[in-house]
N, C-alpha and C. Protein backbone atom coordinates (compact mmCIF):
# COMPACT_ATOMS: atom_id res chain seq x y z
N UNK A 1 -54.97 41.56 19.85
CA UNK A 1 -54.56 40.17 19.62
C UNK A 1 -55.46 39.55 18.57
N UNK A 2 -55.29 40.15 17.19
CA UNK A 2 -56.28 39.30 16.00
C UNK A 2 -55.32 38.28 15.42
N UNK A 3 -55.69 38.42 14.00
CA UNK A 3 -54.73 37.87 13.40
C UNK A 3 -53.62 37.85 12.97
N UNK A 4 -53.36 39.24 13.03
CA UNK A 4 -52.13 39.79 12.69
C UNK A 4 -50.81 39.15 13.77
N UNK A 5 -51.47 38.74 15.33
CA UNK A 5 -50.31 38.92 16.10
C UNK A 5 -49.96 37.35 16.00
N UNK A 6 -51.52 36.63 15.24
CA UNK A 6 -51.26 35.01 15.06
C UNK A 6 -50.08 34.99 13.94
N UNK A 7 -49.76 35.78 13.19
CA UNK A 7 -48.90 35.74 11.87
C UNK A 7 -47.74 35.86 12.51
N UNK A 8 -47.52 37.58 13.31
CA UNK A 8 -45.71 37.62 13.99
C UNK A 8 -45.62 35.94 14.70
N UNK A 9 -46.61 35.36 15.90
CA UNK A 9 -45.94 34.03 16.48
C UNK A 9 -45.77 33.16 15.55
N UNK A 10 -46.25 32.89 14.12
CA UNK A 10 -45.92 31.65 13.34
C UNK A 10 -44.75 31.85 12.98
N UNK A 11 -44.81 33.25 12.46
CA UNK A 11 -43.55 33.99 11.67
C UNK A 11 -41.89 33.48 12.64
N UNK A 12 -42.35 33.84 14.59
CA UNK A 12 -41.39 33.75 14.98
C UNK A 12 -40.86 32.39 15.33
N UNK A 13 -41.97 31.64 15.41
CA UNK A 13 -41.56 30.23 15.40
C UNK A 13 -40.73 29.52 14.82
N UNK A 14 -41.48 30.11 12.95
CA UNK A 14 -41.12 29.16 11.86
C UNK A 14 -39.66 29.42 12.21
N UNK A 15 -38.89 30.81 12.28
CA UNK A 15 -38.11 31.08 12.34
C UNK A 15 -36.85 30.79 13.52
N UNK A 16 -37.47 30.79 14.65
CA UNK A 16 -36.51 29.39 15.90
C UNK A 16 -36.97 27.56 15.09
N UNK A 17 -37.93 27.64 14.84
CA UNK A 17 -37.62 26.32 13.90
C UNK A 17 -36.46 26.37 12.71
N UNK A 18 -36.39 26.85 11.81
CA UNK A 18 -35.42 26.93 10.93
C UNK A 18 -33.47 27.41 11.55
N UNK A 19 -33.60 27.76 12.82
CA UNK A 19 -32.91 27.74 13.50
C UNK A 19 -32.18 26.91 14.12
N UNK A 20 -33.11 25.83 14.52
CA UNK A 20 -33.08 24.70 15.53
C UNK A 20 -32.76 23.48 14.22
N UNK A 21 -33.73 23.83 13.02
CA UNK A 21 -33.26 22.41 12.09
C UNK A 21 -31.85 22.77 11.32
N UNK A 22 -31.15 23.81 11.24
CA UNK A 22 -29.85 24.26 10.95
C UNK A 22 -28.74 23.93 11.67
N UNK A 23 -29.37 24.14 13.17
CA UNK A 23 -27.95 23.48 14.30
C UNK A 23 -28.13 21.96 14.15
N UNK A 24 -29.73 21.06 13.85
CA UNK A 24 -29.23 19.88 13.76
C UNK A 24 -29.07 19.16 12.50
N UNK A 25 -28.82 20.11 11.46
CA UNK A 25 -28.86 19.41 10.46
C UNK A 25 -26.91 19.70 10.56
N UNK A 26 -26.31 20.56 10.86
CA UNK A 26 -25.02 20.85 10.52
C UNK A 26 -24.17 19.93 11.93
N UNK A 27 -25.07 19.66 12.81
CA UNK A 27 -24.59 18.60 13.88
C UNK A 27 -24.67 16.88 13.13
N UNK A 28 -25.52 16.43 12.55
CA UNK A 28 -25.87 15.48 12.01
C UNK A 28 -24.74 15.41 10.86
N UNK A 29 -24.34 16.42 9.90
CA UNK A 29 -23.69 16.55 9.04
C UNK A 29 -22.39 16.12 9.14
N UNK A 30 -22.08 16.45 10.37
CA UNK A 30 -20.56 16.62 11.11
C UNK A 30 -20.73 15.05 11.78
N UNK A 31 -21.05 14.46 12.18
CA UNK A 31 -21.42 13.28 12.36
C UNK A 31 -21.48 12.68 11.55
N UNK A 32 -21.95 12.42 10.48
CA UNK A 32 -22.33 11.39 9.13
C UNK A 32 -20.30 11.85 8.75
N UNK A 33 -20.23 12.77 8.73
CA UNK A 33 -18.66 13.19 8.29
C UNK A 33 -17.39 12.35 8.68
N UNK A 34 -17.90 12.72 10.10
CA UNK A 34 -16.83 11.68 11.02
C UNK A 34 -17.09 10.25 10.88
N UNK A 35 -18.20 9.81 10.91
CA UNK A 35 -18.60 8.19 10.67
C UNK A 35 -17.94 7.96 9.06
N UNK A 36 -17.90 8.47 7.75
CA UNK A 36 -17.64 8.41 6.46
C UNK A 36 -15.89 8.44 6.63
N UNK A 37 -15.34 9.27 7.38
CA UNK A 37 -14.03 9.29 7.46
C UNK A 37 -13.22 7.83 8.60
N UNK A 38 -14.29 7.72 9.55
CA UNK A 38 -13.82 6.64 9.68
C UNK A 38 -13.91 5.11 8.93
N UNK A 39 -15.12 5.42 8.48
CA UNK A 39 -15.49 3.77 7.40
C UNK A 39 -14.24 3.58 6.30
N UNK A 40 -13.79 5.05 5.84
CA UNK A 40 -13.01 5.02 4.90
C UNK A 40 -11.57 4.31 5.26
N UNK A 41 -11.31 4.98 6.84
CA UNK A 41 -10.06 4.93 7.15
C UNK A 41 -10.07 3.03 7.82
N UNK A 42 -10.88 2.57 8.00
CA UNK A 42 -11.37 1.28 8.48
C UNK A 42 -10.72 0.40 7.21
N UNK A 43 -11.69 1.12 5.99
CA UNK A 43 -11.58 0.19 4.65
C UNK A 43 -10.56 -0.03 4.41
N UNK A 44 -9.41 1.36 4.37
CA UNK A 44 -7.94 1.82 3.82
C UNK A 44 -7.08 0.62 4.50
N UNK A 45 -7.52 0.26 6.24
CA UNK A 45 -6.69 -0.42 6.96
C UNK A 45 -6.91 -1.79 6.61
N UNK A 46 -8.62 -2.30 6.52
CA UNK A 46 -8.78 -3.61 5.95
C UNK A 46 -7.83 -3.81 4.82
N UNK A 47 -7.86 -3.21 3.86
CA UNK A 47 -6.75 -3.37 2.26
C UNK A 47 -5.94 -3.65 2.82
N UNK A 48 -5.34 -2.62 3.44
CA UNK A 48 -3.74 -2.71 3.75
C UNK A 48 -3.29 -3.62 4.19
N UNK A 49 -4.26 -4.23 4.97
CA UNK A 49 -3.95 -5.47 5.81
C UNK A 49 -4.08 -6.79 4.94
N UNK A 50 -4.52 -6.52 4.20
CA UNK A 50 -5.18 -7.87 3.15
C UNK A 50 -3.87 -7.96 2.20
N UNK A 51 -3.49 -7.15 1.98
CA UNK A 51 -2.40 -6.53 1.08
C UNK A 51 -0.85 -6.86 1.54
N UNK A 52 -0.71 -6.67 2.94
CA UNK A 52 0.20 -7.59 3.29
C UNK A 52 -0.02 -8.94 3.49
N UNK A 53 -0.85 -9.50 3.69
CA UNK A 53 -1.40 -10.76 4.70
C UNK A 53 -1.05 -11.45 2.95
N UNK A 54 -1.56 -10.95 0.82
CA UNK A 54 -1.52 -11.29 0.58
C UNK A 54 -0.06 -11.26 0.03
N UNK A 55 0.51 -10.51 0.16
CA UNK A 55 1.92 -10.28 0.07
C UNK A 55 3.35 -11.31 0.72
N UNK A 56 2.64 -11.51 1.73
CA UNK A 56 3.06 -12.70 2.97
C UNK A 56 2.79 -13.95 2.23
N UNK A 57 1.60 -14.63 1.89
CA UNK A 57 1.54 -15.14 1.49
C UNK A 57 2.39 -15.56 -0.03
N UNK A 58 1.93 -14.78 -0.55
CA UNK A 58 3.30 -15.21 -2.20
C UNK A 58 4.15 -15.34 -1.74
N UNK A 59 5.29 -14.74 -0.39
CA UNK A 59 6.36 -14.96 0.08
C UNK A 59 6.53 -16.39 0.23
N UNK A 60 5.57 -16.36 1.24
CA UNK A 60 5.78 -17.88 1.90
C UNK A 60 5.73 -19.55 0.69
N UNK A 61 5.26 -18.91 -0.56
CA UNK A 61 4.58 -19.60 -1.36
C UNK A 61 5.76 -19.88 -2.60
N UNK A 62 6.58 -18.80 -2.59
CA UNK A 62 7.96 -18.46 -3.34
C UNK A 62 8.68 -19.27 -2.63
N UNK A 63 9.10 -19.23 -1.29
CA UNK A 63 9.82 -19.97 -0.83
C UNK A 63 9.74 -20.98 -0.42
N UNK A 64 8.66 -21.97 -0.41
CA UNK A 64 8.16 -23.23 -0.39
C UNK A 64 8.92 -23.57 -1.39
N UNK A 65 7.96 -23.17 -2.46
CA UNK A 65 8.60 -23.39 -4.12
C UNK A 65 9.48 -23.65 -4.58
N UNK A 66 10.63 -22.58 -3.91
CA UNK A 66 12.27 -22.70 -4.30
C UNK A 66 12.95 -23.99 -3.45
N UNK A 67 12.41 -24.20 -2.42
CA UNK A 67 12.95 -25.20 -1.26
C UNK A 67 12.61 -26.66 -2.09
N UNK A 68 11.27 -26.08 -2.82
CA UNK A 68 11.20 -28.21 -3.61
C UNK A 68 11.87 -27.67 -4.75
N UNK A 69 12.09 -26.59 -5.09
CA UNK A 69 13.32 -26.75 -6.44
C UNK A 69 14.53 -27.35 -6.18
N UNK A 70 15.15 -26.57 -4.91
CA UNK A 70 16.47 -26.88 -4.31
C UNK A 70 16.03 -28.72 -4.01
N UNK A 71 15.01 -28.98 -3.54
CA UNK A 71 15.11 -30.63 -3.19
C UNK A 71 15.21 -31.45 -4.71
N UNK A 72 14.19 -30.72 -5.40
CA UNK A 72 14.19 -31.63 -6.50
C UNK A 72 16.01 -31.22 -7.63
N UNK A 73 16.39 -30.88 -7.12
CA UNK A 73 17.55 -30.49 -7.79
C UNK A 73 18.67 -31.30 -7.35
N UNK A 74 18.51 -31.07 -5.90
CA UNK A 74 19.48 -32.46 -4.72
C UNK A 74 19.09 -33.79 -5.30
N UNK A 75 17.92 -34.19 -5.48
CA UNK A 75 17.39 -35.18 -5.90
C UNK A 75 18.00 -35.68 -7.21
């Protein structure tokens, strides 16, 4: 038990370490993945929603519009 057998335990360590930071780096990875796909799919829905909500709006804003045309026309 010199030094040599201090080298195989670092050796085998380093090596369940590089093990252990691989399962959590590719767990973490997969996580940051899923969180990025949802922020995206969050954002996609915010637009979409903004997008009708502003869509709705010009509607409602068109047909105001036309209703004081039609008055001012009665008029």
């Amino acid at each position: 038990m010199g030094p040599q057998w201090g080298a195989v335990q670092v050796r085998v360590l380093t090596r369940a370490l590089a093990r252990v930071w691989a399962l959590a780096r590719v767990r973490v990875l997969a996580r940051v993945r899923v969180l990025t796909r949802a922020r995206v799919l969050t954002r996609a829905r915010v637009l979409t929603r903004a997008r009708v909500l502003t869509r709705a709006r010009v509607l409602t804003r068109a047909r105001v519009l036309t209703r004081a045309l039609a008055r001012a026309r009665v008029r």
